[in-house]
C-alpha atoms as a PDB file:
ATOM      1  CA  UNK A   1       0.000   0.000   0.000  1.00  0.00           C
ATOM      2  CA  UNK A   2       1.641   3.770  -1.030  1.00  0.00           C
ATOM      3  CA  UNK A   3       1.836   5.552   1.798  1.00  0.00           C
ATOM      4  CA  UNK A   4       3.179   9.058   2.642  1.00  0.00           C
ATOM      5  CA  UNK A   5       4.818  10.511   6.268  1.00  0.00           C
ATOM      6  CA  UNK A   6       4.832  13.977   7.620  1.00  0.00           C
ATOM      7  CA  UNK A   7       8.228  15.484   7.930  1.00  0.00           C
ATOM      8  CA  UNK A   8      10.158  14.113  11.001  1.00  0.00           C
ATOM      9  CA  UNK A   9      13.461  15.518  12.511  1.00  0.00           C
ATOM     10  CA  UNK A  10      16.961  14.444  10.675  1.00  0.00           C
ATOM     11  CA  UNK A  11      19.836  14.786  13.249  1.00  0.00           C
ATOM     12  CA  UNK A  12      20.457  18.069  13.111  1.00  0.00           C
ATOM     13  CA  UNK A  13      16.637  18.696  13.987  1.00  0.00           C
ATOM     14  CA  UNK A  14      15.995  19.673  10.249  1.00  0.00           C
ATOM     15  CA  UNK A  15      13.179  18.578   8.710  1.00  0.00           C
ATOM     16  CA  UNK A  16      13.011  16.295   5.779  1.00  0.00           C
ATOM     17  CA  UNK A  17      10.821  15.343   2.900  1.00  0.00           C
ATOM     18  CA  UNK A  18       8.051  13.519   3.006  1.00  0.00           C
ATOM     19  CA  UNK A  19       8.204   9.574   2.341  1.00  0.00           C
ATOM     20  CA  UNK A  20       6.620   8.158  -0.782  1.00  0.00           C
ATOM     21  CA  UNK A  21       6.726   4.200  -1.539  1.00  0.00           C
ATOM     22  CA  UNK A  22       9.710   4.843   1.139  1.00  0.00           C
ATOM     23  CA  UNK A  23      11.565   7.778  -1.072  1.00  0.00           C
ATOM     24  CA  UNK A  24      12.339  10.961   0.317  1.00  0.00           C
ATOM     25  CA  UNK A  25      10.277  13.663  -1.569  1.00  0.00           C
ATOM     26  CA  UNK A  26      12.259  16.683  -2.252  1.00  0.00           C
ATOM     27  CA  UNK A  27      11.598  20.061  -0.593  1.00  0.00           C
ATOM     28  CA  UNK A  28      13.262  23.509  -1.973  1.00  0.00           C
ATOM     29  CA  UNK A  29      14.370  26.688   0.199  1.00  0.00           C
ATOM     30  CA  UNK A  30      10.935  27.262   0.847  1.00  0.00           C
ATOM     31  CA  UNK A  31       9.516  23.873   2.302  1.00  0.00           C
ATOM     32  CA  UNK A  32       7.313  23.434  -0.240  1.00  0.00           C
ATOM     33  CA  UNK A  33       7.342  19.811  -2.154  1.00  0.00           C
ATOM     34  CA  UNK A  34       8.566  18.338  -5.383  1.00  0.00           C
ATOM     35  CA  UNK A  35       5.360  17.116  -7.522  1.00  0.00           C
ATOM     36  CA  UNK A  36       7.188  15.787  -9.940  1.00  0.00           C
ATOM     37  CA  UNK A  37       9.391  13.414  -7.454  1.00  0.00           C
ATOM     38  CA  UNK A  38       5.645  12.147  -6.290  1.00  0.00           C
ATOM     39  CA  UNK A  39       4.262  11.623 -10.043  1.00  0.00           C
ATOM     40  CA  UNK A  40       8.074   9.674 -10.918  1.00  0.00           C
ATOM     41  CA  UNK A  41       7.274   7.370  -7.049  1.00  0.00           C
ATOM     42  CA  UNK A  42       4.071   6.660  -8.072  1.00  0.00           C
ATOM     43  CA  UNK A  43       4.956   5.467 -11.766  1.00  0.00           C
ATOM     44  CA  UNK A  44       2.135   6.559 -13.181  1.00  0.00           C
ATOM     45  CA  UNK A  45       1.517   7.986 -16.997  1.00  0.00           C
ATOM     46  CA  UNK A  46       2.038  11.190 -17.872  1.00  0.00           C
ATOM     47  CA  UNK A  47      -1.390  12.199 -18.249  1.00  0.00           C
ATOM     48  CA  UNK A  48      -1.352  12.364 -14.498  1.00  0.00           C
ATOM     49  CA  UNK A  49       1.536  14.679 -14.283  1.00  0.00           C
ATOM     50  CA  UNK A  50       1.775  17.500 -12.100  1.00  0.00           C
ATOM     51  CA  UNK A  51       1.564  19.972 -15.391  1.00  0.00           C
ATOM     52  CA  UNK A  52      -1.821  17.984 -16.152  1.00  0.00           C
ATOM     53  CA  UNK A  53      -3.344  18.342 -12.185  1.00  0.00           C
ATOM     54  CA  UNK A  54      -2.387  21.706 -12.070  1.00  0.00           C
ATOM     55  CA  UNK A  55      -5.017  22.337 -15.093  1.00  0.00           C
ATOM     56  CA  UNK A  56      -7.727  20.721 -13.346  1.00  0.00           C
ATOM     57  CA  UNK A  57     -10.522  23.285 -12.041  1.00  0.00           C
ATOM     58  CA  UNK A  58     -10.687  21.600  -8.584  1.00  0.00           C
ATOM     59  CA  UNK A  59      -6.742  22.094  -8.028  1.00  0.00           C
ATOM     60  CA  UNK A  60      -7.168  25.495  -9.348  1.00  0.00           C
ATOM     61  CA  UNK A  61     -10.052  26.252  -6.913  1.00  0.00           C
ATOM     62  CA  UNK A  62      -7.779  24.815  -4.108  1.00  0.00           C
ATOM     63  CA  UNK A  63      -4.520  26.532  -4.808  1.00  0.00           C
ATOM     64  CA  UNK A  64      -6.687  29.847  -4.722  1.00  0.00           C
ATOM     65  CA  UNK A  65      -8.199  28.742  -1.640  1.00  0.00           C
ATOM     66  CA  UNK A  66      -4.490  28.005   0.204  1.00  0.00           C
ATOM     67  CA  UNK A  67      -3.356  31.114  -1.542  1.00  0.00           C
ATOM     68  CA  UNK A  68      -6.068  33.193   0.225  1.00  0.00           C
ATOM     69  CA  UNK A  69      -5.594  31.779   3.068  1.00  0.00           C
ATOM     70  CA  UNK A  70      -1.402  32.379   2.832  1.00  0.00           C
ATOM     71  CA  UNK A  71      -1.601  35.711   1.886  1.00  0.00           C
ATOM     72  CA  UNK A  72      -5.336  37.546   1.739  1.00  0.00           C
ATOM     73  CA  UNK A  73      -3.407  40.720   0.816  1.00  0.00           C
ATOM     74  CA  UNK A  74      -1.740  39.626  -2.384  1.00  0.00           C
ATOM     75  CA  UNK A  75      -3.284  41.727  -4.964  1.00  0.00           C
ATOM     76  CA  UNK A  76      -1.913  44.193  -3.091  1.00  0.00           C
ATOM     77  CA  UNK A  77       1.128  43.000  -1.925  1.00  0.00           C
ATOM     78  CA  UNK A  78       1.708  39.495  -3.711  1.00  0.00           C
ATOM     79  CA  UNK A  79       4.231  37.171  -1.898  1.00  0.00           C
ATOM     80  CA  UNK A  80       5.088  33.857  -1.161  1.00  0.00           C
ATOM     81  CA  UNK A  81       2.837  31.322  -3.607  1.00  0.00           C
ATOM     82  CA  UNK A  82       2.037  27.967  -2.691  1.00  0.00           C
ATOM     83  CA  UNK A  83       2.579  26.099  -5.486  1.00  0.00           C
ATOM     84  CA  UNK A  84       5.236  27.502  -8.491  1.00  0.00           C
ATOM     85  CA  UNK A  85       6.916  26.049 -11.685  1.00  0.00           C
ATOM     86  CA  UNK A  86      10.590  26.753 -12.526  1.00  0.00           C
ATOM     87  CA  UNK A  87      12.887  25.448 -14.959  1.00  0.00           C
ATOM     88  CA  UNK A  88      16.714  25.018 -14.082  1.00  0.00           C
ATOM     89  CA  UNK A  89      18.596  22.874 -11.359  1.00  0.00           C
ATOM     90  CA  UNK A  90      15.668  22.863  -9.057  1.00  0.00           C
ATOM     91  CA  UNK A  91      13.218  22.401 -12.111  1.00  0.00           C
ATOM     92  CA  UNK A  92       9.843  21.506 -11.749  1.00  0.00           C
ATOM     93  CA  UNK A  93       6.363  22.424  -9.571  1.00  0.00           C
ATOM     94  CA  UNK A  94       6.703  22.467  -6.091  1.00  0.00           C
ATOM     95  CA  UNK A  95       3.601  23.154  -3.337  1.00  0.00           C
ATOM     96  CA  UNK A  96       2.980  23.332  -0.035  1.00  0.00           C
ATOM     97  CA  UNK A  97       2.028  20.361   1.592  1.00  0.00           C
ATOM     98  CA  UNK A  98      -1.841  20.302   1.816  1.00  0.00           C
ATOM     99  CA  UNK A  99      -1.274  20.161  -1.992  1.00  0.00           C
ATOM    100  CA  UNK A 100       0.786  17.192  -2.193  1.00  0.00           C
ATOM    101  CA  UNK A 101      -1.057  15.395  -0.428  1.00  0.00           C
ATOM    102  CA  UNK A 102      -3.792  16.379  -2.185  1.00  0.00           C
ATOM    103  CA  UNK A 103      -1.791  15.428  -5.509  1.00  0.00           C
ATOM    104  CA  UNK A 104      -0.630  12.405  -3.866  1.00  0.00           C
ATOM    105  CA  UNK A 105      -4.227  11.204  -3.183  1.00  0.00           C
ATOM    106  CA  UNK A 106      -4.673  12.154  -6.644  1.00  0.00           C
ATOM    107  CA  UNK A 107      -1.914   9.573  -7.800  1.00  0.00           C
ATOM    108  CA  UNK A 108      -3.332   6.545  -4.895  1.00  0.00           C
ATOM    109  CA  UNK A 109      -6.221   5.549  -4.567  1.00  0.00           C
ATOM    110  CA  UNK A 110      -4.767   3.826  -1.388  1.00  0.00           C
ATOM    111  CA  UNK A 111      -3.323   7.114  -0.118  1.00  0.00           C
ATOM    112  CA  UNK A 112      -6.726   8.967  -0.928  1.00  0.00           C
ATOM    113  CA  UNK A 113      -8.296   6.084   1.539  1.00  0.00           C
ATOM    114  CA  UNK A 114      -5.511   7.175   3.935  1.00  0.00           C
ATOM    115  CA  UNK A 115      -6.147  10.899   3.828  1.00  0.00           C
ATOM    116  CA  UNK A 116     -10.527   9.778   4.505  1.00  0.00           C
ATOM    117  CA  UNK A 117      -9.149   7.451   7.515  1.00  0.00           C
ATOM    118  CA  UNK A 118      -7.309  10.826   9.217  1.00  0.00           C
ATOM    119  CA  UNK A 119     -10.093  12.966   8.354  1.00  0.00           C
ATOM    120  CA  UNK A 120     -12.667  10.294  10.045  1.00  0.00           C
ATOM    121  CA  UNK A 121     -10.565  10.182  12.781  1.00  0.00           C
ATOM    122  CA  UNK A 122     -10.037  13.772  13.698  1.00  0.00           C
ATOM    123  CA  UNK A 123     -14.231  14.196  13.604  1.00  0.00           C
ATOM    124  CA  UNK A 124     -14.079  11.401  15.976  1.00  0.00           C
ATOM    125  CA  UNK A 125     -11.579  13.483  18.022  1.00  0.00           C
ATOM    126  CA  UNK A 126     -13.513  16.794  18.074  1.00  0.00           C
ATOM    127  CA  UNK A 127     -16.677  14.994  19.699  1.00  0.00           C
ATOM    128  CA  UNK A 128     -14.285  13.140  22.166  1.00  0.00           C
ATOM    129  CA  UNK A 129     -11.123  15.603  22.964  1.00  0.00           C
ATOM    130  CA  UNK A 130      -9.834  12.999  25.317  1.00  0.00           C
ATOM    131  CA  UNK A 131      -9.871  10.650  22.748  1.00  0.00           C
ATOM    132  CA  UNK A 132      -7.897  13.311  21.056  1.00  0.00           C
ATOM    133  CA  UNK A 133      -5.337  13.788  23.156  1.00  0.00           C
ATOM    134  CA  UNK A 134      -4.644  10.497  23.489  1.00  0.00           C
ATOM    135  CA  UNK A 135      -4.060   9.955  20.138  1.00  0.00           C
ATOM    136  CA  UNK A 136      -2.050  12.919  19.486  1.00  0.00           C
ATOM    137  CA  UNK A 137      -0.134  11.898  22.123  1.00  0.00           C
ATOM    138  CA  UNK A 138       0.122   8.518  20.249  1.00  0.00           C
ATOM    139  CA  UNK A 139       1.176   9.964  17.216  1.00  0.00           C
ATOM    140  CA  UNK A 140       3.662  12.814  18.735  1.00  0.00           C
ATOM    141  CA  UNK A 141       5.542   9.368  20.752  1.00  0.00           C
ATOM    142  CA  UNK A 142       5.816   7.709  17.647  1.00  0.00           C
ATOM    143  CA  UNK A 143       7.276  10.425  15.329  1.00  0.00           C
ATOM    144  CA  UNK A 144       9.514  11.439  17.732  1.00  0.00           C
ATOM    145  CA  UNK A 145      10.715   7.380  17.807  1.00  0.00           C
ATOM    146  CA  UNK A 146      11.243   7.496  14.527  1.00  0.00           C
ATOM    147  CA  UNK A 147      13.842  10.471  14.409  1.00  0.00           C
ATOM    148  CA  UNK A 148      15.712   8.363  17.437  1.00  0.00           C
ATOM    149  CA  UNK A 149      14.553  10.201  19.861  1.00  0.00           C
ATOM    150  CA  UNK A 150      15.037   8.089  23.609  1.00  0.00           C
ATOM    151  CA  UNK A 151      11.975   7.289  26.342  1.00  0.00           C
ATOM    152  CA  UNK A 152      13.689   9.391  28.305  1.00  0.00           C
ATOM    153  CA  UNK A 153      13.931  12.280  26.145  1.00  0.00           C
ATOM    154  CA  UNK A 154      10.256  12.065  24.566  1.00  0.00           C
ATOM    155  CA  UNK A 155       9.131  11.782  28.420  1.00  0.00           C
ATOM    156  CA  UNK A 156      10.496  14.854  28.960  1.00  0.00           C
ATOM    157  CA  UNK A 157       9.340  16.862  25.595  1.00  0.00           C
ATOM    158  CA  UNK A 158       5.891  16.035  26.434  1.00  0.00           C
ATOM    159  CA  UNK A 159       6.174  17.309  30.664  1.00  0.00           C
ATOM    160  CA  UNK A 160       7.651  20.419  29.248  1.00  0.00           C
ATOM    161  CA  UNK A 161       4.709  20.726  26.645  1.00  0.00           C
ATOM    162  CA  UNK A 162       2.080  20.689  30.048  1.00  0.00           C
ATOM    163  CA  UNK A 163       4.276  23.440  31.604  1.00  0.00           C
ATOM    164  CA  UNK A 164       4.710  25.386  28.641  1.00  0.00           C
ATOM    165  CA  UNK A 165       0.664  25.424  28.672  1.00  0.00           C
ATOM    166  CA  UNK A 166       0.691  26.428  32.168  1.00  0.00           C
ATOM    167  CA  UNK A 167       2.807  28.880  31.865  1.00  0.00           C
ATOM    168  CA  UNK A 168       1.632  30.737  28.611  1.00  0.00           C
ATOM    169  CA  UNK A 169      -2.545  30.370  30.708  1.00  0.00           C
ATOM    170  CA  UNK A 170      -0.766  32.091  33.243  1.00  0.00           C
ATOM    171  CA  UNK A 171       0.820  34.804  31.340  1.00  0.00           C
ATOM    172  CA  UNK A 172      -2.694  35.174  29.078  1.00  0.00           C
ATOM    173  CA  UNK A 173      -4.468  35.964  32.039  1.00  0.00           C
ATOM    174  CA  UNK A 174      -1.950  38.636  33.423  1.00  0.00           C
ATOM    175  CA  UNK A 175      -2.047  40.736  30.265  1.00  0.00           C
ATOM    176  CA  UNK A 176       0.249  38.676  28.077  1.00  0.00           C
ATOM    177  CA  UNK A 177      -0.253  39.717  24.093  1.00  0.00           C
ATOM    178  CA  UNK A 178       3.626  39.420  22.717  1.00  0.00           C
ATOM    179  CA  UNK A 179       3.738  35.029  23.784  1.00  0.00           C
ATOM    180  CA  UNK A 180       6.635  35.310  20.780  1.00  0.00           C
ATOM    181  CA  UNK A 181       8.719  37.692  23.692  1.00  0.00           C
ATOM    182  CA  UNK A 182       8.013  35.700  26.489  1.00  0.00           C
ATOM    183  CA  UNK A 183       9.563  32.732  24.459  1.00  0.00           C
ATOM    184  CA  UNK A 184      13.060  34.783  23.421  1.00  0.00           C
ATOM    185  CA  UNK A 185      13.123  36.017  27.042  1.00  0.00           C
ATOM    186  CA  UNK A 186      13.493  32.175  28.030  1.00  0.00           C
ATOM    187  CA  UNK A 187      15.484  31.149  25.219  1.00  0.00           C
ATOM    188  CA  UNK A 188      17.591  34.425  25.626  1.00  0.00           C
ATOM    189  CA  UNK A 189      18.406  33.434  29.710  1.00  0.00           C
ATOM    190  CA  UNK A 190      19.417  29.697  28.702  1.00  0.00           C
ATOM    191  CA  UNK A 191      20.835  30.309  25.138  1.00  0.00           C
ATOM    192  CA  UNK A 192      21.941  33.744  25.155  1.00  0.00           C
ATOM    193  CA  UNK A 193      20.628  33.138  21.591  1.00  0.00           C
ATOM    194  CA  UNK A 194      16.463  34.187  20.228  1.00  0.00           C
ATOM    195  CA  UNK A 195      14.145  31.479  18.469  1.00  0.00           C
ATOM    196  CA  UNK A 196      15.570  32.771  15.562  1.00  0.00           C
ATOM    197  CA  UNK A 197      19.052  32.412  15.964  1.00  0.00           C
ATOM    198  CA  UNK A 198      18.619  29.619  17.218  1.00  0.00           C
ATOM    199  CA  UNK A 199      16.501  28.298  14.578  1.00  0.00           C
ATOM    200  CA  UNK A 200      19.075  28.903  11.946  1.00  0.00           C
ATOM    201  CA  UNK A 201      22.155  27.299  14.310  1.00  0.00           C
ATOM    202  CA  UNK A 202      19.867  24.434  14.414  1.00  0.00           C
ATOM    203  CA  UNK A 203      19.034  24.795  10.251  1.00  0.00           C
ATOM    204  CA  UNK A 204      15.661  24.522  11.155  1.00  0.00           C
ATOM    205  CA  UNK A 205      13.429  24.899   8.429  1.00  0.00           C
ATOM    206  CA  UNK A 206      10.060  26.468   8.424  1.00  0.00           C
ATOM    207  CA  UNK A 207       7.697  25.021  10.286  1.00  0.00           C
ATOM    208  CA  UNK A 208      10.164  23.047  12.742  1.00  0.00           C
ATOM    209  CA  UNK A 209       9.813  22.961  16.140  1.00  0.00           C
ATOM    210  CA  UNK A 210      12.675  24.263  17.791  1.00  0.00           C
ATOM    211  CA  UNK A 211      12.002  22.107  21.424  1.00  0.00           C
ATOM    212  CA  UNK A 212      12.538  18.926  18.603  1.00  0.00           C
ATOM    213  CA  UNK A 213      16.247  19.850  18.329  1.00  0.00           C
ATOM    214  CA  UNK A 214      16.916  20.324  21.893  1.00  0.00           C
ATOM    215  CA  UNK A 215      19.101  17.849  24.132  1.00  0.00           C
ATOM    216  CA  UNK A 216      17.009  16.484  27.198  1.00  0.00           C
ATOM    217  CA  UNK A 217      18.978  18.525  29.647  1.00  0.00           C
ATOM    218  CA  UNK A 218      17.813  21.854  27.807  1.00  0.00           C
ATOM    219  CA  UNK A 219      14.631  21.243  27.859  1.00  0.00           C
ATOM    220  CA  UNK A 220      14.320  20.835  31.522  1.00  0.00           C
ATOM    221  CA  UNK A 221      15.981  23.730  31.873  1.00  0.00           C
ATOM    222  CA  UNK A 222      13.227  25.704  29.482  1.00  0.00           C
ATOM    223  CA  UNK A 223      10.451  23.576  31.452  1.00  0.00           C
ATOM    224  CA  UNK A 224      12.328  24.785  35.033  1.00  0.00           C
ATOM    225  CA  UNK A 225      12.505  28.230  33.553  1.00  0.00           C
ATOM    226  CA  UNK A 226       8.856  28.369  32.763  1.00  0.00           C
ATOM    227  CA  UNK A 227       7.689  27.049  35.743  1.00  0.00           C
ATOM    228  CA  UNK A 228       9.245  29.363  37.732  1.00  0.00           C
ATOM    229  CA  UNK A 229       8.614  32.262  35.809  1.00  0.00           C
ATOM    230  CA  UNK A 230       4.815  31.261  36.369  1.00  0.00           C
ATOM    231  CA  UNK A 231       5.251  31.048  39.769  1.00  0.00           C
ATOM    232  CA  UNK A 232       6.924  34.658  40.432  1.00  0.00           C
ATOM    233  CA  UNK A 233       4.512  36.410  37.896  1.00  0.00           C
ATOM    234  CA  UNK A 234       1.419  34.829  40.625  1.00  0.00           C
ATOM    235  CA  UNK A 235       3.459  35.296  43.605  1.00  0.00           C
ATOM    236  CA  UNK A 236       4.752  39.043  42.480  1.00  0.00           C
ATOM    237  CA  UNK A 237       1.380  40.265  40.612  1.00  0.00           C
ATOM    238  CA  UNK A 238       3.259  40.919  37.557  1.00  0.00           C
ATOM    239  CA  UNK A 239       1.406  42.556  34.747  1.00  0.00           C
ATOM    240  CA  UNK A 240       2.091  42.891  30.872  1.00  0.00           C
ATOM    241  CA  UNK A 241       4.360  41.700  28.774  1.00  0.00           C
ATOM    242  CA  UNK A 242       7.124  43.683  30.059  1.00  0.00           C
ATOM    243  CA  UNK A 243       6.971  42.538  33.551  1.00  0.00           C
ATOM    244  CA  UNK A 244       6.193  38.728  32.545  1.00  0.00           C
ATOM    245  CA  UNK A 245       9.233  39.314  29.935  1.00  0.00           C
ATOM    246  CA  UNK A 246      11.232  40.254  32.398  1.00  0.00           C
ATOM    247  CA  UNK A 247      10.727  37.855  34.612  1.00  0.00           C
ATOM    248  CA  UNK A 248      10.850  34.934  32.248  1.00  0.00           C
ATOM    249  CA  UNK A 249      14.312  36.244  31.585  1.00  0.00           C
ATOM    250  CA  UNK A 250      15.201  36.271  35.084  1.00  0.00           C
ATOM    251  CA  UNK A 251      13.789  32.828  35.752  1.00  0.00           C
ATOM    252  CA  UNK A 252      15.938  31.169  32.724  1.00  0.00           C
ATOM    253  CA  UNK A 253      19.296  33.119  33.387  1.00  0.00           C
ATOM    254  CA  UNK A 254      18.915  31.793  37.036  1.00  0.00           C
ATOM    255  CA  UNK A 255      18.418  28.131  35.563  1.00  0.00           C
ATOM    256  CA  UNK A 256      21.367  28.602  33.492  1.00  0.00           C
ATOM    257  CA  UNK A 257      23.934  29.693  36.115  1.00  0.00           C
ATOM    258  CA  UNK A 258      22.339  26.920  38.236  1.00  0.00           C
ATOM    259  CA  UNK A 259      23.355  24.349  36.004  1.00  0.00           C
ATOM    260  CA  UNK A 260      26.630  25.968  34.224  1.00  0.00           C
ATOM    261  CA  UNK A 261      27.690  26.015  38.388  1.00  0.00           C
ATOM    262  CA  UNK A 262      26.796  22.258  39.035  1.00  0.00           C
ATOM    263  CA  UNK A 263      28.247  21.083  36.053  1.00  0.00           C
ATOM    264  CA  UNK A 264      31.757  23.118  36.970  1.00  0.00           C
ATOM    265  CA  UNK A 265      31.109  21.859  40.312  1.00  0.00           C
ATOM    266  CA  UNK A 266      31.831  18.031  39.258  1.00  0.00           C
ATOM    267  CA  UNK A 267      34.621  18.570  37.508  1.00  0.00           C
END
């Protein structure tokens, strides 16, 4: 049966194309897919080449669908599109990846049976959310397995995903707006670094989760850090994003030198 993965985590925590028949699907600068690797996987005729979808009135209703969605603005400001055709090294049509999959199910029957079984499954999840979570949960384990990740480590990435929720309802509630500066003021104490440096020291690619390339010992120090910058924005009445900001920062510098001293400590 054809079947197709989401993106999981190479070493480096950079994500890489999806799996097709067990291939790796090309991606370019952008993230977005190579069509044409999926049409040469599947081996079917050229009538079903990407060229040939992309005429099709349904793919043209949904690229202008995604594309509204990507960027409502662009007849006034047109930017990134999600799905173009180029000639050269990196020659051919490349989308986003709600369109190939929808080009994939296009290609499989199989996969198009695939894509129904998700769908079934998430309307199963919205009138049971603890089903949901459960599965999620299910799924999250198992990708992160797949990359290599250890018990130890996924155990870990999903305790720091329940504090990371605590902290962030305890931030909304004191006035939070700016969540993206609470997150550099953590990063900033442990890393000296922002998410985006240290998304492009990682050679993370869009859409990667940062936490993903993180060692197990730094992400109990980001859980630490945000649990304790929850607990002195309650226990000080902080307010804003300046104050929570500030604290955050405070909270994650203090885990740092914590740890920096206890690991000069046993040398």
């Amino acid at each position: 049966m054809n079947s197709i993965q989401k993106p999981k985590q190479s070493s480096k925590g950079q994500l890489v194309s999806l799996q097709f028949k067990g291939e790796s699907v090309r991606q370019d600068r952008d993230g977005r897919f190579s069509l044409n690797d999926l049409h040469r996987m599947s081996g079917t005729d050229k009538g079903k080449a990407p060229g040939e979808w992309a005429k099709l009135d349904g793919t043209k209703a949904l690229v202008e669908v995604l594309q509204d969605q990507q960027d409502p603005n662009r007849v006034l400001t047109p930017i990134w599109k999600v799905m173009v055709s180029r000639r050269g090294n990196m020659g051919g049509t490349w989308a986003v990846m709600s369109l190939a999959l929808a080009y994939a199910s296009y290609l499989s029957p199989e996969f198009r049976a695939a894509c129904l079984k998700v769908v079934e499954e998430r309307i199963e999840e919205e009138q049971n959310p603890e089903l949901g979570i459960a599965r999620a949960q299910e799924r999250a384990v198992k990708a992160w397995t797949r990359t290599g990740k250890t018990s130890s480590w996924i155990g870990v990435r999903i305790e720091g995903i329940s504090t990371r929720n605590e902290f962030t309802a305890i931030c909304a509630k004191r006035g939070a707006k700016d969540f993206r500066a609470l997150t550099n003021a953590i990063y900033l104490g442990i890393y000296n670094d922002n998410a985006k440096a240290l998304r492009e020291k990682h050679e993370l690619k869009t859409g990667a989760n940062i936490r993903d390339a993180m060692g197990e010992t730094a992400l109990i120090m980001v859980r630490l850090a945000e649990n304790l910058a929850g607990k002195k924005a309650e226990g000080e009445n902080l307010y804003g994003d300046t104050e929570l900001s500030k604290a955050a920062h405070h909270c994650a510098r203090s885990v740092h030198e914590a740890v920096r001293g206890a690991l000069k400590g046993s040398a």
